[in-house]
Each structure stands twice: as structure tokens, then as C-alpha cells.
C-alpha atoms as a PDB file:
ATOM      1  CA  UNK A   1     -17.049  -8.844  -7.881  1.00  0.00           C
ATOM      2  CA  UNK A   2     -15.288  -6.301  -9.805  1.00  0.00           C
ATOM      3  CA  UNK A   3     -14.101  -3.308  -7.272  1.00  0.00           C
ATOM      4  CA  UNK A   4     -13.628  -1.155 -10.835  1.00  0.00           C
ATOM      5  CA  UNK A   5     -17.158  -1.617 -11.623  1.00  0.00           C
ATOM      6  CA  UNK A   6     -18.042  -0.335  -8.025  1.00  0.00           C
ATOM      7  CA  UNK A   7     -15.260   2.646  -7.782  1.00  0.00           C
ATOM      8  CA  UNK A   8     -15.445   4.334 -11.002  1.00  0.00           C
ATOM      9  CA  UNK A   9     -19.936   5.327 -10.757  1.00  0.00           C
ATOM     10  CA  UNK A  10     -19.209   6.223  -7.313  1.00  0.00           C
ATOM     11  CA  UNK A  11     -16.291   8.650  -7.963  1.00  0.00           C
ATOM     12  CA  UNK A  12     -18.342  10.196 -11.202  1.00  0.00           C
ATOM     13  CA  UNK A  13     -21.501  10.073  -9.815  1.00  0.00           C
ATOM     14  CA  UNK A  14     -20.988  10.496  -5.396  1.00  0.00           C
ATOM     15  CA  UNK A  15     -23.193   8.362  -5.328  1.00  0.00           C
ATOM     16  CA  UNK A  16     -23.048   4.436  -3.972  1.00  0.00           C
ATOM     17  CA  UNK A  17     -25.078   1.780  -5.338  1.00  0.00           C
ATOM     18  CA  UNK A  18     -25.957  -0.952  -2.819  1.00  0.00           C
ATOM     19  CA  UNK A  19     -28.547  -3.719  -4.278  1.00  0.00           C
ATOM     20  CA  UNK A  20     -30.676  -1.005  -6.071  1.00  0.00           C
ATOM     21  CA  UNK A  21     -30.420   1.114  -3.254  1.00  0.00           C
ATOM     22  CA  UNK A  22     -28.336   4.532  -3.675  1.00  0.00           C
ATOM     23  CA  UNK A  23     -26.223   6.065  -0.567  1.00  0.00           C
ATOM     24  CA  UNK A  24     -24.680   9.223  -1.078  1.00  0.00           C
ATOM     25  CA  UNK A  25     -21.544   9.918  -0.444  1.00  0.00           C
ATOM     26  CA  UNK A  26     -20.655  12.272   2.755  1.00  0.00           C
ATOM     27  CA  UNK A  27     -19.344  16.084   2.327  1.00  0.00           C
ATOM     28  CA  UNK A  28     -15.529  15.521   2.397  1.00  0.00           C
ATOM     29  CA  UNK A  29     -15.547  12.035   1.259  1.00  0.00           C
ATOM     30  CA  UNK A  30     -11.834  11.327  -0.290  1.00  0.00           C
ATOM     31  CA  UNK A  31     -10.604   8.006  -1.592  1.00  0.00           C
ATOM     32  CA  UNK A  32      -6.778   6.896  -1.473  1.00  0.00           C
ATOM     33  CA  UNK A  33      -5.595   4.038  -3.337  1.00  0.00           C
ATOM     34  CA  UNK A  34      -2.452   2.520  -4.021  1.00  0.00           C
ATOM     35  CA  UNK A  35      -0.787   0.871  -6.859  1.00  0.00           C
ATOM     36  CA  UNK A  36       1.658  -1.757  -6.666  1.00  0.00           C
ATOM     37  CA  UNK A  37       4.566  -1.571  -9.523  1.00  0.00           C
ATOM     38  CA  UNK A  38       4.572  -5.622  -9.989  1.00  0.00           C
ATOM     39  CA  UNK A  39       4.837  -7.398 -13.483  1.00  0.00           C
ATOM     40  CA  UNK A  40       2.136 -10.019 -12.948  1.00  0.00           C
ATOM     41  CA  UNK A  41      -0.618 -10.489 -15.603  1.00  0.00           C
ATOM     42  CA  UNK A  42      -3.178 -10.122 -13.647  1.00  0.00           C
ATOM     43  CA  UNK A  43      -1.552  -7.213 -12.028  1.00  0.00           C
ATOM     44  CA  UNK A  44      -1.196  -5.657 -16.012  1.00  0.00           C
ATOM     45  CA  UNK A  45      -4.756  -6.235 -16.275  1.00  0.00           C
ATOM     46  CA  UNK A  46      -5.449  -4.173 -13.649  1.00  0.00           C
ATOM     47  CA  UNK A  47      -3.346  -1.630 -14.754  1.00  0.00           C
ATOM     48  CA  UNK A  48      -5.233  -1.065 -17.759  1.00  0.00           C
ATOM     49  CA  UNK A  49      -8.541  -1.005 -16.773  1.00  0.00           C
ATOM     50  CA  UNK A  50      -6.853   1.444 -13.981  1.00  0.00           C
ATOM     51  CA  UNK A  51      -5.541   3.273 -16.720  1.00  0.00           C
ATOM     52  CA  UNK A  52      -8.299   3.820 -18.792  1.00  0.00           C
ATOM     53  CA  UNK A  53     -10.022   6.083 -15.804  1.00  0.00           C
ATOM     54  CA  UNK A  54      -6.493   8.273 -14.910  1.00  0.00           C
ATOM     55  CA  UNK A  55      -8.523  10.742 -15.750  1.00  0.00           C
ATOM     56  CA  UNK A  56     -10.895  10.361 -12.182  1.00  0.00           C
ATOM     57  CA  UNK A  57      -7.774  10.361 -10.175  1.00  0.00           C
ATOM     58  CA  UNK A  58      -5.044  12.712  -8.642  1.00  0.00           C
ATOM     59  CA  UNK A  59      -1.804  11.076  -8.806  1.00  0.00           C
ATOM     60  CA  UNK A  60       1.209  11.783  -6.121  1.00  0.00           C
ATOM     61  CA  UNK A  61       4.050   9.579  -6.574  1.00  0.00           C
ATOM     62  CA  UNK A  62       5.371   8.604  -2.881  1.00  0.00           C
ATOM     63  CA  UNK A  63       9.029   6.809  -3.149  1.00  0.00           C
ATOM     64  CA  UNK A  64       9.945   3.961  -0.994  1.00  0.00           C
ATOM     65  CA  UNK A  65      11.888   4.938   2.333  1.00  0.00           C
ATOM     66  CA  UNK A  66      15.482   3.537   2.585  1.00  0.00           C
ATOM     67  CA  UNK A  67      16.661   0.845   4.674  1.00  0.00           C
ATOM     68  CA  UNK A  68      17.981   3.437   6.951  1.00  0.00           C
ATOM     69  CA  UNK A  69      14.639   5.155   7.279  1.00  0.00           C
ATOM     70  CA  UNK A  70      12.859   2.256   8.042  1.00  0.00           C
ATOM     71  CA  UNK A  71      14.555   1.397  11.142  1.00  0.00           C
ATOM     72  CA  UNK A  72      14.300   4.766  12.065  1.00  0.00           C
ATOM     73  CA  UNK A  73      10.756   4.829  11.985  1.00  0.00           C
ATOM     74  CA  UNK A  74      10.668   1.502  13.349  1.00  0.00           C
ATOM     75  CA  UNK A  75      13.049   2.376  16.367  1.00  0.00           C
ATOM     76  CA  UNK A  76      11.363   5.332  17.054  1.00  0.00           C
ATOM     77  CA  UNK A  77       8.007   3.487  17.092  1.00  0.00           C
ATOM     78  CA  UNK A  78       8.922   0.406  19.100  1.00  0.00           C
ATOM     79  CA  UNK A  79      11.983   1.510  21.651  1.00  0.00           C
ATOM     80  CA  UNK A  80      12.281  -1.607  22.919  1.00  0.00           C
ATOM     81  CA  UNK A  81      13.952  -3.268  20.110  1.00  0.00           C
ATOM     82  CA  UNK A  82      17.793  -2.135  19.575  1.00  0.00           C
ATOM     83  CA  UNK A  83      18.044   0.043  16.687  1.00  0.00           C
ATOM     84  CA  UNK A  84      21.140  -2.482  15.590  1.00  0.00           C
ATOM     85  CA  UNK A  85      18.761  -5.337  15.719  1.00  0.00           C
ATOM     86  CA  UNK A  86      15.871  -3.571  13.671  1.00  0.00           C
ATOM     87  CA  UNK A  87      19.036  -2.297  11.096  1.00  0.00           C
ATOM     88  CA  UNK A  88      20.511  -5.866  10.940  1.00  0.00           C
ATOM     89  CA  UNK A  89      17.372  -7.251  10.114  1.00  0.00           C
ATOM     90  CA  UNK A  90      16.057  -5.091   7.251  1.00  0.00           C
ATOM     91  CA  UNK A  91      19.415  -5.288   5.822  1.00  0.00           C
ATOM     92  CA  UNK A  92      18.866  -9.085   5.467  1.00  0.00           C
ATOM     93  CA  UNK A  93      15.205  -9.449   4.074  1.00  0.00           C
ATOM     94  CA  UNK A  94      16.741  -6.688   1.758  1.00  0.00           C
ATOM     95  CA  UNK A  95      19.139  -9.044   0.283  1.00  0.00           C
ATOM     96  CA  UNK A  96      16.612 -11.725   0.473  1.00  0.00           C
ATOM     97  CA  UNK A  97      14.646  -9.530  -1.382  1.00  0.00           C
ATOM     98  CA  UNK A  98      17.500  -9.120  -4.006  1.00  0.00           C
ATOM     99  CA  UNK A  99      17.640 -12.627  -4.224  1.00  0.00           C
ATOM    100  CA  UNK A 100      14.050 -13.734  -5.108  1.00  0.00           C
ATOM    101  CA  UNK A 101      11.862 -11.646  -7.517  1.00  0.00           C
ATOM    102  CA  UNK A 102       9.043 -12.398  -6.455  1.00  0.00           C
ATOM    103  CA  UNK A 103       9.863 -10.994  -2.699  1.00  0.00           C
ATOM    104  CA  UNK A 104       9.006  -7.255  -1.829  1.00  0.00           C
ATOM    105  CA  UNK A 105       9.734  -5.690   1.165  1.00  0.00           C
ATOM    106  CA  UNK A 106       6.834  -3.531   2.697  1.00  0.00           C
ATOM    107  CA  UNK A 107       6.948  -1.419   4.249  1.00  0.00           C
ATOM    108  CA  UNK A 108       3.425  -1.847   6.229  1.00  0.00           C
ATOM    109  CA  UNK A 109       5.205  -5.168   7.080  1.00  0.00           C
ATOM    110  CA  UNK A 110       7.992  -3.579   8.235  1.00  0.00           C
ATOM    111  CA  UNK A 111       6.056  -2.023  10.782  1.00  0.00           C
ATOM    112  CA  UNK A 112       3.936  -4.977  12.062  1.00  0.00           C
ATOM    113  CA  UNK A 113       7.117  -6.953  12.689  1.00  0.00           C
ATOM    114  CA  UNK A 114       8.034  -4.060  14.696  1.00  0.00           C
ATOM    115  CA  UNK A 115       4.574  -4.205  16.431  1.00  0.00           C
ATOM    116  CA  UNK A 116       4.844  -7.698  16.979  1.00  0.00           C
ATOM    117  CA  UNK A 117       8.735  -7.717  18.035  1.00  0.00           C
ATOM    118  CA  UNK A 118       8.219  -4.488  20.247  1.00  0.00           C
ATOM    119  CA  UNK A 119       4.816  -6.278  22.212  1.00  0.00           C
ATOM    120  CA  UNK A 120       6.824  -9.333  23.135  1.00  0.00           C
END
């Protein structure tokens, strides 16, 4: 299943194909998407097909919160854990991170941890 093949008629036409059937799409419908900056090949695959329809998309470039900002937001979100302990901690899977290329820190996984710390 290629989700290209699917997105790309449904932004040009509004109009979703399901098994021969066709569902519009509703007034206001918007689509977000993200694209992760890895080096993989199939990732560069991706990318080019991606590429090849910039022209259907709106592009805002949204940089990467610091560490600091991160256990801000995390603090803020999840007052139970000390903001020393939430600070401490993304400072070390940041140099984890350093230390192994293929290791990204996300920041949606940031804030799960900080679900799952905060709940226990």
C-alpha cells in the first residue's frame, strides 16, 4: 500500500477513493504531515517521490525545541516530576543521542516519558 498513491488524488481531486467508491472530502478538511530529516534509503526514496508533488503542499519549517525547552514543557505538563530530574535526564539521552547516529530524540517521546513518569 502506497500512502503517496492515496494522498496525492485526494489533495488534487477532494475527493477519496475507497474500493471504487468515492467520499468527498468535508468543508475545512486540512492535512498536516511531517517529514523526518534522516539519511536512510528508503527514507531518500520517500523524499523524492515527496518531492516531486511540493507543489500540492504548504511548507512551514518548525525547529526543534532546546533541551531547556523541553523540560519546560515537560515540567509544566507533569508537576510531579522535579524539573532537575526531567533536565538531568534529557541532558543524558542528548549525549546518548550524540553518541549513536542512528538515535533521535523526539520530542513526542519526550512527552510520553513525561506522561508515563508523571502517572506513576
Amino acid at each position: 500500500f502506497d500512502l503517496l498513491s492515496v494522498l496525492i488524488p485526494l489533495i488534487e481531486t477532494e475527493v477519496l477513493t475507497i474500493q471504487d467508491r468515492e467520499v468527498p472530502i468535508a468543508d475545512g478538511f486540512r492535512l498536516f504531515a511531517t517529514q523526518a530529516l534522516s539519511s536512510s534509503s528508503t527514507a531518500e526514496m520517500t523524499r523524492t517521490k515527496v518531492l516531486s508533488s511540493f507543489n500540492l503542499w504548504a511548507h512551514v519549517v518548525v525547529y526543534s525545541l532546546s533541551l531547556a525547552e523541553m523540560a519546560h514543557v515537560v515540567a509544566q505538563q507533569n508537576p510531579s516530576i522535579p524539573r532537575f530530574f526531567v533536565t538531568s535526564f534529557l541532558s543524558s539521552l542528548n549525549a546518548l543521542a550524540g553518541s549513536h547516529a542512528r538515535f533521535r530524540l523526539a520530542f513526542r517521546d519526550v512527552l510520553k516519558w513525561g506522561r508515563r513518569i508523571g502517572a506513576a
